[in-house]
N, C-alpha and C. Protein backbone atom coordinates (compact mmCIF):
# COMPACT_ATOMS: atom_id res chain seq x y z
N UNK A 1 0.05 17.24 27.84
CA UNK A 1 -0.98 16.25 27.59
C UNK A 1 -1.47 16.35 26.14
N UNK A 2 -1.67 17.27 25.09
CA UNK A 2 -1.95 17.89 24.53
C UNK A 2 -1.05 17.11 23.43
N UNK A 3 -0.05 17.48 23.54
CA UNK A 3 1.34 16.98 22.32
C UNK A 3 1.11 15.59 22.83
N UNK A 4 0.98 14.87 23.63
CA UNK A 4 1.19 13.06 23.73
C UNK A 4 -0.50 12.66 23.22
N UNK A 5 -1.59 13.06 22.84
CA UNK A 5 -2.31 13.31 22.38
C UNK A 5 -2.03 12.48 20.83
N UNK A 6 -1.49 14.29 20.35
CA UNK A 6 -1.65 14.76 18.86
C UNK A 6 -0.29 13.39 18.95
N UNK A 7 0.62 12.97 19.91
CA UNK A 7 1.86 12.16 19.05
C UNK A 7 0.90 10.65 19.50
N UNK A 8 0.04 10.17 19.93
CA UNK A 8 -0.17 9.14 20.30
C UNK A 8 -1.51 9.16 18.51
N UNK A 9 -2.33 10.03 17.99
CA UNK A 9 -3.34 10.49 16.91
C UNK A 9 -2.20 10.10 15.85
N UNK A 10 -1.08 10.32 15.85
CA UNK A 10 -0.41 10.37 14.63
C UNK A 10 0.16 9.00 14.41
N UNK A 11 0.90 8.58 15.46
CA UNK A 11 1.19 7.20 15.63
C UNK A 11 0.19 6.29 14.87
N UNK A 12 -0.71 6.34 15.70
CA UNK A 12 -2.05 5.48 14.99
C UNK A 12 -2.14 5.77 13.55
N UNK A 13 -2.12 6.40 12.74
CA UNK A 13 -2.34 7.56 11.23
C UNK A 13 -1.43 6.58 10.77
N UNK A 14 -0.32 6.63 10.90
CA UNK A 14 0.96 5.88 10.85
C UNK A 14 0.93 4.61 9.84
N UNK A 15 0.69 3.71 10.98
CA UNK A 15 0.59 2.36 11.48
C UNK A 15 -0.54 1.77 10.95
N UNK A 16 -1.58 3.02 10.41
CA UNK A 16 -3.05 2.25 10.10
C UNK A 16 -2.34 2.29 8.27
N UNK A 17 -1.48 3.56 7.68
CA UNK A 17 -1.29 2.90 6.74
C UNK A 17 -0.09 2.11 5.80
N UNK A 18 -0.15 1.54 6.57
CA UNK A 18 1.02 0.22 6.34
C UNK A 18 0.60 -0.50 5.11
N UNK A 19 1.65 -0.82 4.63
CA UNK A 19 1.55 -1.51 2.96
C UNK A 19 2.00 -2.94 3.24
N UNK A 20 1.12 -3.71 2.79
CA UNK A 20 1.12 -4.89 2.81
C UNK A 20 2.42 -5.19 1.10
N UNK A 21 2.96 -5.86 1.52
CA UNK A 21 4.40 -6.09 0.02
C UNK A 21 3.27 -6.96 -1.11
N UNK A 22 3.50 -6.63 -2.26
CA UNK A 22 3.07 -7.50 -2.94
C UNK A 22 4.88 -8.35 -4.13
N UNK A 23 5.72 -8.24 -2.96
CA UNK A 23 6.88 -8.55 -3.50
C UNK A 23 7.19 -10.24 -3.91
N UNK A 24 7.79 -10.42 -4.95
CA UNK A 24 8.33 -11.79 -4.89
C UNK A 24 9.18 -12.30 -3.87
N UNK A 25 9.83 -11.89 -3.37
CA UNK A 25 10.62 -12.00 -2.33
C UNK A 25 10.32 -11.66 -0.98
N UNK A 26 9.17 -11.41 -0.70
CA UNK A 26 8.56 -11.77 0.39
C UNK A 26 7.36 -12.77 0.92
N UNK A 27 7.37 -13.56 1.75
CA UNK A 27 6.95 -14.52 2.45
C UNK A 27 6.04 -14.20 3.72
N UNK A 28 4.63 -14.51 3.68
CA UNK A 28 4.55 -14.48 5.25
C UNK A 28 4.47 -15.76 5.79
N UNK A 29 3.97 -15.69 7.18
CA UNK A 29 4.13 -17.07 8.27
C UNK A 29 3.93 -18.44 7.09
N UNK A 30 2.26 -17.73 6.52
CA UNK A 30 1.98 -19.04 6.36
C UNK A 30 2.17 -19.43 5.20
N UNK A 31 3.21 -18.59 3.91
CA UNK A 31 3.69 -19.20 2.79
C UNK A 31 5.00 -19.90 3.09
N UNK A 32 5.72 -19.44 4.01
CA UNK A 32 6.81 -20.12 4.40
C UNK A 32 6.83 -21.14 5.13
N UNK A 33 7.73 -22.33 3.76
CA UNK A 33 7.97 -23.47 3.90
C UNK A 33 6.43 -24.57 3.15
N UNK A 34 5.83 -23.67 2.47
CA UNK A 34 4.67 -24.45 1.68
C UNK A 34 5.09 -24.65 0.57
N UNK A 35 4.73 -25.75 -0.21
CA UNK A 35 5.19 -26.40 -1.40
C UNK A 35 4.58 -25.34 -2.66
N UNK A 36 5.24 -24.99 -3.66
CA UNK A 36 4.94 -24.17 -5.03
C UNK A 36 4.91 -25.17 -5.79
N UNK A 37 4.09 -24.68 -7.03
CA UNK A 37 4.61 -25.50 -8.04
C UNK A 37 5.43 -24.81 -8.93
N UNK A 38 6.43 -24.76 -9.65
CA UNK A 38 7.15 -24.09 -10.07
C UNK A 38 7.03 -24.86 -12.09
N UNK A 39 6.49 -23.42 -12.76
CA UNK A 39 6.68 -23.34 -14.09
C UNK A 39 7.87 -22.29 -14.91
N UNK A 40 7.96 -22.99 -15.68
CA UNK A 40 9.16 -22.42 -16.43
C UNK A 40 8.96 -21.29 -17.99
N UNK A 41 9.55 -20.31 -18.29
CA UNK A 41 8.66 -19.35 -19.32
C UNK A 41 9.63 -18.20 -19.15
N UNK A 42 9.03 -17.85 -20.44
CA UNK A 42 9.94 -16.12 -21.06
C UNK A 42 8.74 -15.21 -20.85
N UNK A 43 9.41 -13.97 -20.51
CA UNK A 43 8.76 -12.57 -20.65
C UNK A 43 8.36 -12.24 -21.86
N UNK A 44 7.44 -12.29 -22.08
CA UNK A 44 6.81 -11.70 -23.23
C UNK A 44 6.55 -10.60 -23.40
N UNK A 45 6.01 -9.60 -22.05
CA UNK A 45 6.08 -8.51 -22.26
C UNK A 45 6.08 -7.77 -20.73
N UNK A 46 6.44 -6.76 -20.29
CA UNK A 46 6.29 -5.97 -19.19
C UNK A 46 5.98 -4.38 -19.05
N UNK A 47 4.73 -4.29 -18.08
CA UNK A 47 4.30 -2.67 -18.51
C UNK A 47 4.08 -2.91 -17.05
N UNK A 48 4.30 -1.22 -17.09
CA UNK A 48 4.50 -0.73 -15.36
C UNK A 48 2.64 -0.17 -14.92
N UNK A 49 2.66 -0.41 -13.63
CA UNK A 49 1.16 -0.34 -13.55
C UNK A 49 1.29 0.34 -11.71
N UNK A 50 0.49 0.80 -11.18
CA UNK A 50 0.18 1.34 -9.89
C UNK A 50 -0.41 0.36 -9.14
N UNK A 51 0.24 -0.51 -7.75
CA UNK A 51 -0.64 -1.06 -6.87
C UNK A 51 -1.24 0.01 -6.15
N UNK A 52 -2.61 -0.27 -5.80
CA UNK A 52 -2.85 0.67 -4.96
C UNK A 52 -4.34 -0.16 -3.80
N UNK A 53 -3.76 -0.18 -2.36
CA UNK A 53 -4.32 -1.14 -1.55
C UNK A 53 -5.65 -0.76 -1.20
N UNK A 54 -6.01 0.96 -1.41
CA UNK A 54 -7.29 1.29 -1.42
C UNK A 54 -7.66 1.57 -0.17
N UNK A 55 -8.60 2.63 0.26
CA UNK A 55 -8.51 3.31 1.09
C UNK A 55 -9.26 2.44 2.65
N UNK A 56 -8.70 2.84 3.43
CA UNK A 56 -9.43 2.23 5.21
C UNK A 56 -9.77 3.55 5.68
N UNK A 57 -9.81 4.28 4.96
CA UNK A 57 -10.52 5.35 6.06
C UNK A 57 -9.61 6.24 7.46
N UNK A 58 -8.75 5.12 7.48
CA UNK A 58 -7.81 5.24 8.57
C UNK A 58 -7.38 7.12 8.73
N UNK A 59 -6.45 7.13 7.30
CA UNK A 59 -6.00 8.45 7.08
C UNK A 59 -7.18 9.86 7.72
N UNK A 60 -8.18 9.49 6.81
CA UNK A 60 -9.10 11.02 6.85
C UNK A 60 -9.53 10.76 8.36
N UNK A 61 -10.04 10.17 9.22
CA UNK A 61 -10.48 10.00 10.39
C UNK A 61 -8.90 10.34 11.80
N UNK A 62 -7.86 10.02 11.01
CA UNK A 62 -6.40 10.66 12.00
C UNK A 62 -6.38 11.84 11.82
N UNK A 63 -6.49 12.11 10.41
CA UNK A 63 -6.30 13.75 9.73
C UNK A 63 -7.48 14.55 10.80
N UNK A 64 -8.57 14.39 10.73
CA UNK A 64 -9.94 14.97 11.08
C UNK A 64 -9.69 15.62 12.45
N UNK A 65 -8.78 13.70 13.50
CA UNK A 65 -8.18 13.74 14.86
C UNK A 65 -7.60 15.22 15.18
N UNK A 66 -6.60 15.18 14.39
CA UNK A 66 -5.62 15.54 14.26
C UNK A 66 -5.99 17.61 14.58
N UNK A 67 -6.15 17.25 12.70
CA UNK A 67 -6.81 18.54 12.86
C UNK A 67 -7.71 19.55 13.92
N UNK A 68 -8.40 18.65 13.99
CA UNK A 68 -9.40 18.99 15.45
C UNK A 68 -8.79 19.60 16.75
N UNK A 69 -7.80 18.77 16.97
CA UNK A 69 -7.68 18.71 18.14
C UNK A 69 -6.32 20.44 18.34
N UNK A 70 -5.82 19.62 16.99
CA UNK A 70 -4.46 20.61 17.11
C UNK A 70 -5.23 22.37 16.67
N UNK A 71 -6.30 22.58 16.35
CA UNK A 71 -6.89 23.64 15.63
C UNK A 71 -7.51 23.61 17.16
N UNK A 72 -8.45 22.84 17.19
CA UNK A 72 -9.45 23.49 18.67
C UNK A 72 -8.31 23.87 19.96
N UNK A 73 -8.06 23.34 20.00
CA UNK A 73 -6.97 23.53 21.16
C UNK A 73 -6.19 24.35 21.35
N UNK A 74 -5.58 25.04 20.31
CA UNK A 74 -4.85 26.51 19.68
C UNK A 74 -5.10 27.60 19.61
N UNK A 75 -6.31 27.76 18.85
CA UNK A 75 -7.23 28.78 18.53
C UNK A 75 -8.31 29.07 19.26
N UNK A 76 -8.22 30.31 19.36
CA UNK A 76 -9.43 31.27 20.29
C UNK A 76 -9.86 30.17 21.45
N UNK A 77 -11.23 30.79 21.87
CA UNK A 77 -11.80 30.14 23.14
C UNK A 77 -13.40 29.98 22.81
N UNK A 78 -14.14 29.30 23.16
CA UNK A 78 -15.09 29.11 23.63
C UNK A 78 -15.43 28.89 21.95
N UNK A 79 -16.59 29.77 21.60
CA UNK A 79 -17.42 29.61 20.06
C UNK A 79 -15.91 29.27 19.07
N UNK A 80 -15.32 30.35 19.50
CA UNK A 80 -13.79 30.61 18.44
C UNK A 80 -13.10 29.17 18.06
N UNK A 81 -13.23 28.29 19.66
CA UNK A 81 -12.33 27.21 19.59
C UNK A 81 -12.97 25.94 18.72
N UNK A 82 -14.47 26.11 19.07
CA UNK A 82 -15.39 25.20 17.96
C UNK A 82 -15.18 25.29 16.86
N UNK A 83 -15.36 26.79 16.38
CA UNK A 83 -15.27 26.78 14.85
C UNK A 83 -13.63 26.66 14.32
N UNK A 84 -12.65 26.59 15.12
CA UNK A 84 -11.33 26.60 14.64
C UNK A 84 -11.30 24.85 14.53
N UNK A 85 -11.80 24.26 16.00
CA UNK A 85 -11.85 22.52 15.60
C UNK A 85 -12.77 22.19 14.84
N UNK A 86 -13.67 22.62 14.25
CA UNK A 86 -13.93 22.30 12.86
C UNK A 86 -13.73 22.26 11.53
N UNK A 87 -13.28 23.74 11.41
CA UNK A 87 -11.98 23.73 10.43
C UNK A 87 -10.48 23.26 10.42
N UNK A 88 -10.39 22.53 11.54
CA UNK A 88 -9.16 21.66 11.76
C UNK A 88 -9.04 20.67 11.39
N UNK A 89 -10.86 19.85 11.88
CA UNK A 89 -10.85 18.76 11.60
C UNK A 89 -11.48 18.18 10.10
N UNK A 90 -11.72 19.33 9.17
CA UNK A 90 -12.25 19.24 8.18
C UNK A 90 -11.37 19.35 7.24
N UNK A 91 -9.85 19.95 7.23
CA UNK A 91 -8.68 20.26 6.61
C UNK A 91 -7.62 19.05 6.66
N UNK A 92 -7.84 18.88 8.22
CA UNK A 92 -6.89 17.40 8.48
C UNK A 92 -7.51 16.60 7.93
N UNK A 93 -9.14 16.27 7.72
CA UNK A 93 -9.11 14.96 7.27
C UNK A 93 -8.80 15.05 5.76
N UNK A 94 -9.31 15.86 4.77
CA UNK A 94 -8.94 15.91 3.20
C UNK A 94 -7.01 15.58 3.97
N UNK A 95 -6.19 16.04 4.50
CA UNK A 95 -4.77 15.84 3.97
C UNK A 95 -4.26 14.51 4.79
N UNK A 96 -5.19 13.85 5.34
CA UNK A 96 -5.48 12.40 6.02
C UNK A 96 -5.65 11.99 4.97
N UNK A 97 -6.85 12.07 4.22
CA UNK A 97 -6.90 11.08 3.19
C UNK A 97 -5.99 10.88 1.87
N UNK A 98 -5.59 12.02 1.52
CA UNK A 98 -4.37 12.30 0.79
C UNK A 98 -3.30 11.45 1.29
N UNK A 99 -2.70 11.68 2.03
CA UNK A 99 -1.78 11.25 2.56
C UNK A 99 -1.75 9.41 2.64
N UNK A 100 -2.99 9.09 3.45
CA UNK A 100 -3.55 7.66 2.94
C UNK A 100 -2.73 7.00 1.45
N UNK A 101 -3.88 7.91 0.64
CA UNK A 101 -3.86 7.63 -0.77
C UNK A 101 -2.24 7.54 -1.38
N UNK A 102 -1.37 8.53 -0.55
CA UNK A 102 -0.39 8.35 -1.68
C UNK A 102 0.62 6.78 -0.79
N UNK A 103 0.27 6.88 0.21
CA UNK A 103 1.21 5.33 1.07
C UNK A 103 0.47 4.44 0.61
N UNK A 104 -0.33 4.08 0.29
CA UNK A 104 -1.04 3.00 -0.04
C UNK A 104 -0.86 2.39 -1.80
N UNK A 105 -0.17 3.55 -2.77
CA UNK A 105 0.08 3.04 -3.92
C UNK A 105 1.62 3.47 -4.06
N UNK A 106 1.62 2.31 -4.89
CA UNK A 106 3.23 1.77 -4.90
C UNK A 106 3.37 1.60 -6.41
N UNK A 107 4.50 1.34 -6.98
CA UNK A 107 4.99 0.62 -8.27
C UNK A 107 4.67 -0.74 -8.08
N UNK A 108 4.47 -1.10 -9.48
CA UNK A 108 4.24 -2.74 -9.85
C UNK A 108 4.47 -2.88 -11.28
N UNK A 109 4.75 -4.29 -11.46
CA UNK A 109 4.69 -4.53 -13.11
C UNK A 109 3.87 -5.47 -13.13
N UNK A 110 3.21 -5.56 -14.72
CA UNK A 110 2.22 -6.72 -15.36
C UNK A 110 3.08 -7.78 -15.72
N UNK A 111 3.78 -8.61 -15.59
CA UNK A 111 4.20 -9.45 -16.08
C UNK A 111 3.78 -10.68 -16.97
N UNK A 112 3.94 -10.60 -18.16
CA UNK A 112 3.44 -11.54 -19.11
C UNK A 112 4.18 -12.55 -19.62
N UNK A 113 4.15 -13.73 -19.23
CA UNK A 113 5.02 -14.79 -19.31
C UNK A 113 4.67 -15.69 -20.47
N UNK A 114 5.32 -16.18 -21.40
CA UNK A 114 4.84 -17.20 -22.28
C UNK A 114 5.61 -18.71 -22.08
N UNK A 115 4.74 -19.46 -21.29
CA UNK A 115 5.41 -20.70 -20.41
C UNK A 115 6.05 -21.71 -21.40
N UNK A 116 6.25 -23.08 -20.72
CA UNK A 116 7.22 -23.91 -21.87
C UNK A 116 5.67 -24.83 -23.01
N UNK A 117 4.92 -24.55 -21.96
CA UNK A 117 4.00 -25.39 -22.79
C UNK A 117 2.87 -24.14 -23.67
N UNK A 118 3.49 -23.12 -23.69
CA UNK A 118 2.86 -22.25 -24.62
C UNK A 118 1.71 -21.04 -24.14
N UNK A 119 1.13 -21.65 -22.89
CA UNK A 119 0.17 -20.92 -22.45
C UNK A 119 0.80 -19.57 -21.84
N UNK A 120 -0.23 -17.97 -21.87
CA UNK A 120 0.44 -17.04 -21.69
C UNK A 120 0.18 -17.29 -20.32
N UNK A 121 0.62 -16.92 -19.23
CA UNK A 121 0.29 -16.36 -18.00
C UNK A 121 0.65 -14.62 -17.97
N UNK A 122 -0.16 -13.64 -17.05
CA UNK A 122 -0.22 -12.64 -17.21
C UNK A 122 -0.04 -12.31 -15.11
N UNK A 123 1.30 -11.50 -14.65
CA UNK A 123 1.02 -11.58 -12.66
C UNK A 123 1.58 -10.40 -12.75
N UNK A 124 1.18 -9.77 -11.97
CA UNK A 124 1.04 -8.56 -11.21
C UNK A 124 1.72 -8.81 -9.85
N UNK A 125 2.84 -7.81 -9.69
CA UNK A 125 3.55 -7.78 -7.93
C UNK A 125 4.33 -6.19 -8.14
N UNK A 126 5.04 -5.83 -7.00
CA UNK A 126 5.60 -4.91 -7.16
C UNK A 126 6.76 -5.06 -7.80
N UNK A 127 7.16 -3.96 -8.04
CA UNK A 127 8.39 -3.71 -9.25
C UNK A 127 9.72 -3.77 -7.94
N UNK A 128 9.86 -4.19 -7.30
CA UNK A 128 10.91 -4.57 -6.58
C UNK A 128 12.42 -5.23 -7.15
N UNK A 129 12.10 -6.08 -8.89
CA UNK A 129 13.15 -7.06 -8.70
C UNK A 129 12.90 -6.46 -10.36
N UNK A 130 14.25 -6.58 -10.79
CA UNK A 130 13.80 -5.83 -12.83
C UNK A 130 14.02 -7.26 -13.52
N UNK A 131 13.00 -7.06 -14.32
CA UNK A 131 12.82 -8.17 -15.72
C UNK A 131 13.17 -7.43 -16.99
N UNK A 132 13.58 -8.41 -18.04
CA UNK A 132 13.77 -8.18 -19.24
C UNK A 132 12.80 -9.03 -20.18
N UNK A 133 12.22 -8.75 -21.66
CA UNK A 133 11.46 -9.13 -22.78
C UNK A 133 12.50 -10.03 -22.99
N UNK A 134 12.08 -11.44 -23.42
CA UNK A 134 13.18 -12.39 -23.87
C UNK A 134 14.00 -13.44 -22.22
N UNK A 135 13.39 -12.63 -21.17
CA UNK A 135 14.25 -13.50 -20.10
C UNK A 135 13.65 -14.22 -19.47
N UNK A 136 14.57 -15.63 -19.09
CA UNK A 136 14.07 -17.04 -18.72
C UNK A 136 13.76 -16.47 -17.53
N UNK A 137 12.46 -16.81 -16.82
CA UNK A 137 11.86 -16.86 -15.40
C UNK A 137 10.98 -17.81 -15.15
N UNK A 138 11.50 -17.90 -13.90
CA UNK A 138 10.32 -19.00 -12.88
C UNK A 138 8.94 -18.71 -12.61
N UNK A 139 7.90 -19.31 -12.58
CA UNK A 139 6.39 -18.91 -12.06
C UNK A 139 6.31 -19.81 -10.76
N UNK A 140 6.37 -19.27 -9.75
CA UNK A 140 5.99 -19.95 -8.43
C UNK A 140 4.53 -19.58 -7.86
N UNK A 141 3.92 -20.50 -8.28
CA UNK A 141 2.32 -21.09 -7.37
C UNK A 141 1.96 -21.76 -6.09
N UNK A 142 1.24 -21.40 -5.55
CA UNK A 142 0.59 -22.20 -4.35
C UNK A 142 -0.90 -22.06 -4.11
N UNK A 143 -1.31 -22.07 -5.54
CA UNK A 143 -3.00 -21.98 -5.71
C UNK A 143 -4.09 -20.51 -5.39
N UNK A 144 -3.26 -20.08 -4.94
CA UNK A 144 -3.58 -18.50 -4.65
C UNK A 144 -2.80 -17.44 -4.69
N UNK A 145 -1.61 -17.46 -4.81
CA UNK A 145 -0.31 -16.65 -5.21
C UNK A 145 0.38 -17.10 -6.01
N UNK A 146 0.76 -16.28 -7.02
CA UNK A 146 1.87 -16.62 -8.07
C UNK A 146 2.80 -15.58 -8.34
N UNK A 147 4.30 -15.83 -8.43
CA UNK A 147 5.22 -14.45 -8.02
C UNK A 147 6.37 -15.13 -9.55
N UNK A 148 6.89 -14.29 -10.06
CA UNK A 148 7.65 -14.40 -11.12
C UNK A 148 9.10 -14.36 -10.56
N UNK A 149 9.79 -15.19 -10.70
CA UNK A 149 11.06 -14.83 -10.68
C UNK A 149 12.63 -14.96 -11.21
N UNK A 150 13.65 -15.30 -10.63
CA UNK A 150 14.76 -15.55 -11.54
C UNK A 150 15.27 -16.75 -11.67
């Protein structure tokens, strides 16, 4: 009971930190099949930068779970087992939140475009797809997303 527990605590840990893509090449329900407007433009410049989706809490509160349970449950009895699930759950959550922190940031580039009609545009997505200084790319819009591509 114990292990389907700690594997049902971890599952959740998991699943809570899931990365949303900030890829050009991905679509959800409701961008797919919606009209872009599509501008035309050179790279002007590209510098690598950290997405990072920022913390839910999720991590340190599984970690805490975690810890707790797998420390109280292990160690000694009675007073022993309190103070071991407290230091379980106080260890798990710092490497909960850690752990969080590092799934949640990803690679990305700044992409700086200088369009046909001169204006710079400046978009941010993940580094999924490589650009070059000097190369022709597309700007695809739909008024709230804009993704650079080939």
């Amino acid at each position: 009971m114990k292990k389907l527990i700690l594997i049902a605590a971890l599952g959740s840990l998991v699943a809570g930190c899931a990365v949303t893509p900030n890829s050009a090449s991905v679509y959800n329900t409701r961008q797919a099949q919606g009209e872009q407007t599509v501008r035309m433009g050179v790279v002007e410049s590209i510098r690598n930068v950290t997405i990072d989706k920022g913390s839910s809490g999720i991590g340190t509160l599984g970690g805490a779970a975690l810890g707790g349970i797998a420390a109280g449950s292990n160690i000694g009895g009675g007073n022993g087992a309190l103070a071991a699930g407290i230091v379980g759950a106080l260890a798990g959550g710092v490497l909960g939140n850690q752990a969080e922190a590092h799934l949640n940031n990803r690679p990305g580039l700044e992409i700086t475009v200088r369009l046909d009609n001169g204006e710079l545009r400046a978009i941010t997505q993940d580094a999924d797809e490589p650009f070059r200084v000097g190369e022709r790319v597309r700007l695809l819009s739909n008024g709230r997303t804009t993704r650079v591509t080939h």
